[in-house]
N, C-alpha and C. Protein backbone atom coordinates (compact mmCIF):
# COMPACT_ATOMS: atom_id res chain seq x y z
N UNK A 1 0.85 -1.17 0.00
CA UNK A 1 0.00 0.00 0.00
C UNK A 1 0.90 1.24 0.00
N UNK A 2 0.62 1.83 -0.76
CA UNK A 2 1.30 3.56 -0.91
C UNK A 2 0.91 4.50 -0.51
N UNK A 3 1.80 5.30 0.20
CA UNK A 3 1.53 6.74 1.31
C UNK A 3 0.67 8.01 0.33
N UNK A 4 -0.55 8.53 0.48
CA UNK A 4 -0.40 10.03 0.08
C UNK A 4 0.36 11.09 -0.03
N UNK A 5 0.60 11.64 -0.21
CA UNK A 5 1.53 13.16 0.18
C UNK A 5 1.46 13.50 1.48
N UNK A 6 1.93 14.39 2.13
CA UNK A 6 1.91 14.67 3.42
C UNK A 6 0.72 16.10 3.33
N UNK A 7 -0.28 15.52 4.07
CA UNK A 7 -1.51 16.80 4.14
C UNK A 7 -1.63 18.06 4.17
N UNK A 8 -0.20 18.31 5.20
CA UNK A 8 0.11 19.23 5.38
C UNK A 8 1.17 20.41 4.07
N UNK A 9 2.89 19.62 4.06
CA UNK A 9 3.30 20.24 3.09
C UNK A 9 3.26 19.83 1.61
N UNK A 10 2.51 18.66 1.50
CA UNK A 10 2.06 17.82 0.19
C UNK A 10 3.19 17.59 -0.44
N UNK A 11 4.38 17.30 0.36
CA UNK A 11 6.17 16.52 -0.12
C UNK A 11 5.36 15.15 -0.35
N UNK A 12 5.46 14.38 -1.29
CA UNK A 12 5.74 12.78 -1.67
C UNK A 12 6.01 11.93 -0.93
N UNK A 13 7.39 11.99 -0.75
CA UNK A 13 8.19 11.38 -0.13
C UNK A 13 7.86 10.92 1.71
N UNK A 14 7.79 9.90 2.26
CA UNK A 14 7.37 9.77 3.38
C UNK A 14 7.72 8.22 3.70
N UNK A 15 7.92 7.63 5.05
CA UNK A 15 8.79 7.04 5.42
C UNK A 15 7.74 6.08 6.48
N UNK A 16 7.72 5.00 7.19
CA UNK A 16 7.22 3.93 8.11
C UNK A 16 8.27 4.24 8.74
N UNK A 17 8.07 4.80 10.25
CA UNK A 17 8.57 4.26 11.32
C UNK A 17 8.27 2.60 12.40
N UNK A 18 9.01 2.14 12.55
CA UNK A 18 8.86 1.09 13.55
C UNK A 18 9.32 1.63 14.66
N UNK A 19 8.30 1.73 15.96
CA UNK A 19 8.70 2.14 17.26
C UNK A 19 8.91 1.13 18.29
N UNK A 20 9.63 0.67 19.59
CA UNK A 20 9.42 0.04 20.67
C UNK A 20 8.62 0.39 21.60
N UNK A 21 7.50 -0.24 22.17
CA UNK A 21 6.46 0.61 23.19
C UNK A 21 6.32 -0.08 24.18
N UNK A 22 6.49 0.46 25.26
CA UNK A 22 6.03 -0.21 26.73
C UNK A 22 8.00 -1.01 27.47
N UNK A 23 7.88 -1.47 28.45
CA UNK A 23 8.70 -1.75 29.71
C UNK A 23 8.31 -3.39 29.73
N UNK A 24 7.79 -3.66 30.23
CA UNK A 24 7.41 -5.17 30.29
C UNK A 24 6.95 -6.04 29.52
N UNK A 25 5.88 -4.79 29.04
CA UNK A 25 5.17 -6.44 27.98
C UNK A 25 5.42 -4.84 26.60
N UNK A 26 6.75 -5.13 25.87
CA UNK A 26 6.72 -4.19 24.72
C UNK A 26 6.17 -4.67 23.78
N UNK A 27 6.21 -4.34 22.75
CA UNK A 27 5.37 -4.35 20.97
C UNK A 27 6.01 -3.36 20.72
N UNK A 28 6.08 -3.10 18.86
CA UNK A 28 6.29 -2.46 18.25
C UNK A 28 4.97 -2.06 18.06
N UNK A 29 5.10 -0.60 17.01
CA UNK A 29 4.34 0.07 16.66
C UNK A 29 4.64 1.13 15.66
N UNK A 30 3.57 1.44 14.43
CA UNK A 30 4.07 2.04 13.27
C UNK A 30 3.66 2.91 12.87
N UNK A 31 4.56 3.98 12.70
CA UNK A 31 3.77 5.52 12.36
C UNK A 31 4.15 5.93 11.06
N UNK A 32 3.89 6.54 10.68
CA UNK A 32 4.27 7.41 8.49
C UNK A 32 4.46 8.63 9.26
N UNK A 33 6.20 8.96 8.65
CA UNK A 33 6.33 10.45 9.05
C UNK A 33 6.56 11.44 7.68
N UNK A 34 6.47 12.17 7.16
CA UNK A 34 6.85 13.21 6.48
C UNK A 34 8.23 13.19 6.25
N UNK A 35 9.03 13.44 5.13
CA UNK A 35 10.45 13.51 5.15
C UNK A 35 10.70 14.88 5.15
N UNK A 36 10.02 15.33 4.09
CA UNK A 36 9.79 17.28 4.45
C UNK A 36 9.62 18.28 5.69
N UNK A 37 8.87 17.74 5.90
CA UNK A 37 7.93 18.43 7.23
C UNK A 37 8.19 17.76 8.59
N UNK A 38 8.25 16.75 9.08
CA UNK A 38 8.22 16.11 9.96
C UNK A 38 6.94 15.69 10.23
N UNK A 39 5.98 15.95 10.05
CA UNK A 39 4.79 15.35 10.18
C UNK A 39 4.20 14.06 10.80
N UNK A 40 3.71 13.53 12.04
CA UNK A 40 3.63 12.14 11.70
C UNK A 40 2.45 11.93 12.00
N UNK A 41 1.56 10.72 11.47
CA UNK A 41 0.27 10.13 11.07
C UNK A 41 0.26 9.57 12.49
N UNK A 42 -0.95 8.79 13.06
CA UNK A 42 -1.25 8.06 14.38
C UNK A 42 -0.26 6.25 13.97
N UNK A 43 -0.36 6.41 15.47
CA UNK A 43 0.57 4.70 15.53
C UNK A 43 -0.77 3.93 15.41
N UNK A 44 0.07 2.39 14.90
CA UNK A 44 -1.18 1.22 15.00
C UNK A 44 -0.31 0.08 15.12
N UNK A 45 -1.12 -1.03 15.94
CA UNK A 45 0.12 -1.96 15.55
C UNK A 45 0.47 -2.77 14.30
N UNK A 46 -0.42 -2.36 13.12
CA UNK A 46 -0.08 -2.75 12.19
C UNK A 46 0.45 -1.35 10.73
N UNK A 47 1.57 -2.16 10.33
CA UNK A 47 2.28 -1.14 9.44
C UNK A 47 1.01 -0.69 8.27
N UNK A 48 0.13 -1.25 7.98
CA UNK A 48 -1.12 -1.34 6.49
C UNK A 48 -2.01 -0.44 7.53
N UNK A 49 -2.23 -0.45 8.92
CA UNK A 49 -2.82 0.45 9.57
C UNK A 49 -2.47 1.78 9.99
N UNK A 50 -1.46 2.15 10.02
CA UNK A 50 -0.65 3.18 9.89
C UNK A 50 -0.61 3.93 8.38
N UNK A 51 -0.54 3.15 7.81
CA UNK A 51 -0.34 3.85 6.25
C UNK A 51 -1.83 3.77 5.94
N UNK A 52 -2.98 3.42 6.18
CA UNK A 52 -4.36 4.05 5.96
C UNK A 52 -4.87 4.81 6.84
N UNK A 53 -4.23 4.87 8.00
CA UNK A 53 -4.76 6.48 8.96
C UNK A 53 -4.33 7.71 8.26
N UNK A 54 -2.96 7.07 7.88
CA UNK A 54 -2.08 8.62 7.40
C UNK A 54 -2.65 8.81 6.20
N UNK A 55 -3.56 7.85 4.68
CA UNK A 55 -3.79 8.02 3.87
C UNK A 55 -5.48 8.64 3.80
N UNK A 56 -5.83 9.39 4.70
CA UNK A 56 -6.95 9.39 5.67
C UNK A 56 -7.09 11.03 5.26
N UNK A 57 -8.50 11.31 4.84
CA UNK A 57 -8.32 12.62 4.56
C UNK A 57 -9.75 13.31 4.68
N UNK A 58 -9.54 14.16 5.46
CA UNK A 58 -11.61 14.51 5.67
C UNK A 58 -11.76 15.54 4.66
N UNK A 59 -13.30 15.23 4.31
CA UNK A 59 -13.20 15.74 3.25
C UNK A 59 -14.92 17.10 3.31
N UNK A 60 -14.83 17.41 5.05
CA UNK A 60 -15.29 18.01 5.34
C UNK A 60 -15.21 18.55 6.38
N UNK A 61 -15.61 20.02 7.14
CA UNK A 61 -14.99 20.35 8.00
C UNK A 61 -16.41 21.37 9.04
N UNK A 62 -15.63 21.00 10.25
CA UNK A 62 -17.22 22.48 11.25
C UNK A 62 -16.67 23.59 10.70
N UNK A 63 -17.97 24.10 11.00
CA UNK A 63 -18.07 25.71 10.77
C UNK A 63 -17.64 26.04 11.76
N UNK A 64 -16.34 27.29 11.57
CA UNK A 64 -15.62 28.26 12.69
C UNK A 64 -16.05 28.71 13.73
N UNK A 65 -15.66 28.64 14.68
CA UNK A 65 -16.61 29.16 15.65
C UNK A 65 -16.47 30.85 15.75
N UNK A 66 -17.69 31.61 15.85
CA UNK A 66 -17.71 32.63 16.05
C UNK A 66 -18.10 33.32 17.09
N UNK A 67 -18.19 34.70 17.09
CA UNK A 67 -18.51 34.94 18.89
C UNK A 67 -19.61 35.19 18.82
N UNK A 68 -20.69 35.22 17.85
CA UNK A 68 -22.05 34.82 17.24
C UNK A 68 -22.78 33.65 18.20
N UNK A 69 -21.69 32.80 18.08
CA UNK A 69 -22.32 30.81 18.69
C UNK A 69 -21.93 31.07 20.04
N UNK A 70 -21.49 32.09 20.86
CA UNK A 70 -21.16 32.52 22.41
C UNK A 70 -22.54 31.65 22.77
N UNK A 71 -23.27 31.24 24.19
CA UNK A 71 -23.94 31.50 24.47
C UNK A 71 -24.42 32.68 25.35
N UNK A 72 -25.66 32.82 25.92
CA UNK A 72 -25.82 34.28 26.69
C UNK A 72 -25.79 33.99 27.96
């Protein structure tokens, strides 16, 4: 599976980290960072899960809050 661009500076290029997690009972764990930007996507313990969080893109957003939506 292949990375998107990075959301932020939209560089290509982007990288799988493998992390060590925890003291006793460790696991790895895998994040997509940005080579540009530094950027990094959420961990999962799977590498195909990591690279579809980071390939993850909303494609809608709330309305701003204004001092309109204050309550009284």
């Amino acid at each position: 599976m292949d990375t998107k661009p990075c959301p932020f500076c939209a560089y290509a290029k982007n990288r799988i980290e493998k992390v060590v997690v925890g003291r006793t009972t460790m696991h790895y764990e895998f994040y997509v960072t940005c080579e540009n930007c530094g950027a990094t996507g959420p961990c999962d313990l799977e590498r195909s899960g990591a690279i579809e969080m980071w390939n993850l893109r909303r494609t809608e957003f709330p309305k701003p809050y204004t001092t309109d939506d204050k309550p009284d």
